[in-house]
C-alpha atoms as a PDB file:
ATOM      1  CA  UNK A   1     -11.380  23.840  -1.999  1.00  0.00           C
ATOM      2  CA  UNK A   2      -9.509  20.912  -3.001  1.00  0.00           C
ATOM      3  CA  UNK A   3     -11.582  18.392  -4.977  1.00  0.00           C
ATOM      4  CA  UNK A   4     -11.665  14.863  -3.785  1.00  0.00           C
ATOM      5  CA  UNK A   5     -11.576  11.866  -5.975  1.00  0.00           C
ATOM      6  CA  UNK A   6     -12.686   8.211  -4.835  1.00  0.00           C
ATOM      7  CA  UNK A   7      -9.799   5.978  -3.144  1.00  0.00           C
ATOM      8  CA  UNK A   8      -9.904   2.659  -4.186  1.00  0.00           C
ATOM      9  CA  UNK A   9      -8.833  -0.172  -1.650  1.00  0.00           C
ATOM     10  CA  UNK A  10      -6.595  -3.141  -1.855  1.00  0.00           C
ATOM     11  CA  UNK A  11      -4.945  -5.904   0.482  1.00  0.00           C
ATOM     12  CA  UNK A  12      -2.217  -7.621  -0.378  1.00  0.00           C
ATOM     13  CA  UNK A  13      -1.113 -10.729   1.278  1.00  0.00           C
ATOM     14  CA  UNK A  14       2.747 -10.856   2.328  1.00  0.00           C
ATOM     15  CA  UNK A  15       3.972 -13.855   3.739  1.00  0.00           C
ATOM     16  CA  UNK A  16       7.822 -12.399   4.001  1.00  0.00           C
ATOM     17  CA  UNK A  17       6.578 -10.138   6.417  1.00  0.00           C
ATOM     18  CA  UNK A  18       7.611 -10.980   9.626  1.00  0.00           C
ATOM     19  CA  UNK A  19       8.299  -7.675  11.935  1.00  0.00           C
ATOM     20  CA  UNK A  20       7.692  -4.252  12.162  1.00  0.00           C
ATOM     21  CA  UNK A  21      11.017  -3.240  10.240  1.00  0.00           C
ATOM     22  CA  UNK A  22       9.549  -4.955   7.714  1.00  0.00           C
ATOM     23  CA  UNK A  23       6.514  -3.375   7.388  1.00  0.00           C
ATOM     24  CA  UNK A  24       7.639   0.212   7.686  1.00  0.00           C
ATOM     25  CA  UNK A  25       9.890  -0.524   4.835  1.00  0.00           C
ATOM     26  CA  UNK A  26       7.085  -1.659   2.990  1.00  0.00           C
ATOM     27  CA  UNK A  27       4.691   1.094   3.886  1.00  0.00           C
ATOM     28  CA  UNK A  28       7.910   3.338   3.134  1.00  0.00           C
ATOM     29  CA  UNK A  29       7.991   2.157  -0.600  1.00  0.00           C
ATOM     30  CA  UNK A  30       4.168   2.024  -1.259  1.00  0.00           C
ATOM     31  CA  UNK A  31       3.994   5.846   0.290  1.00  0.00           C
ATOM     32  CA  UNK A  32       6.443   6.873  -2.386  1.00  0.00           C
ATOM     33  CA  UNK A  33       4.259   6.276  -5.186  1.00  0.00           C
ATOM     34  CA  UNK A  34       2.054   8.832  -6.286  1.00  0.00           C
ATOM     35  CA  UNK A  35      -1.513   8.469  -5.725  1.00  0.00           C
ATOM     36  CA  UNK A  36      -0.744   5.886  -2.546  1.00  0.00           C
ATOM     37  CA  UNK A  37      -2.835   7.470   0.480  1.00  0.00           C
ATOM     38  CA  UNK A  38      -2.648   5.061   3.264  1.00  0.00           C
ATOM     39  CA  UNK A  39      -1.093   1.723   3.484  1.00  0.00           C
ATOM     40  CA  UNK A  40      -1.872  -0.375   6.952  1.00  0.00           C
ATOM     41  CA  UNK A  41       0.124  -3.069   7.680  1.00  0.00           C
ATOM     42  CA  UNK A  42      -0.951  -6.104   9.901  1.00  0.00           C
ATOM     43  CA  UNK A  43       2.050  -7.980  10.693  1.00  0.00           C
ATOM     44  CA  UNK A  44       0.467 -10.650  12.581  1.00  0.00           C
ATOM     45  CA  UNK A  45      -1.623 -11.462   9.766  1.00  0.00           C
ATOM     46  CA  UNK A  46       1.046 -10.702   6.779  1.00  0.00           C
ATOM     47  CA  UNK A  47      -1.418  -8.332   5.284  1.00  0.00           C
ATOM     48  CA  UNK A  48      -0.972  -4.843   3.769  1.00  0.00           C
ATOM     49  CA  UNK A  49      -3.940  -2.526   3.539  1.00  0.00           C
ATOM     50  CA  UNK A  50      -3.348   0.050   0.634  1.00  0.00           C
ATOM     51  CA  UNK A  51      -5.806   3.138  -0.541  1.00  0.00           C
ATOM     52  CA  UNK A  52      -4.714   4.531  -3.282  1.00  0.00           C
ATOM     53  CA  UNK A  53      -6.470   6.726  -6.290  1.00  0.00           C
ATOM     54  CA  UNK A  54      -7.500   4.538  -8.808  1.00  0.00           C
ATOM     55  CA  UNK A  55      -6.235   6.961 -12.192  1.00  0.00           C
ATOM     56  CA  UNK A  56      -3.246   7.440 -10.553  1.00  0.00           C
ATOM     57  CA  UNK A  57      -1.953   4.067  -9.726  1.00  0.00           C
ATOM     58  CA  UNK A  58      -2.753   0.623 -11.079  1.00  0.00           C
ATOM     59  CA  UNK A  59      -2.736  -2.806  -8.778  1.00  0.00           C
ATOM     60  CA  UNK A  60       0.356  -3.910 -11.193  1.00  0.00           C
ATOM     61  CA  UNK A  61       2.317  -1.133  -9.594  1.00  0.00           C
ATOM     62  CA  UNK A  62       1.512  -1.366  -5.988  1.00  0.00           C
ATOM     63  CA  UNK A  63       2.665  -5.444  -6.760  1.00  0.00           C
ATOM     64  CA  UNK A  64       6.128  -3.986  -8.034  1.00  0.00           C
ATOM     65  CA  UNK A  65       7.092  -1.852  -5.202  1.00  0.00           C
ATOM     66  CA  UNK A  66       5.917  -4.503  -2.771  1.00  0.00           C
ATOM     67  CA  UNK A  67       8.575  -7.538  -4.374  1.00  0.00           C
END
């Protein structure tokens, strides 16, 4: 059995984000980091939904891959 360790969740807002292309390339960049889990996109509302665990990955770096 694989142990399970709290997600953490943040939202980033991403005004640059104007179509799906861009979104999968985000998503694509913030699924490469270790630790990432999810990442939801709402294009409509230039948001990014990321869950991520918390030891693994730090807000600082999800801000990196997303510039």
């Amino acid at each position: 059995m694989i142990a399970t360790r709290p997600l953490a969740e943040r939202e980033f807002l991403v005004p640059s984000m104007v179509c799906e292309g861009c979104a999968e390339t985000i998503a694509e960049a913030l699924n490469a980091i270790p630790g990432v889990r999810d990442v939801t996109s709402s294009v409509a509302h230039k948001r990014v939904r990321v869950r991520y665990e918390p030891p693994s990955v730090d807000a600082a770096r999800l801000k990196e891959a997303l510039n």
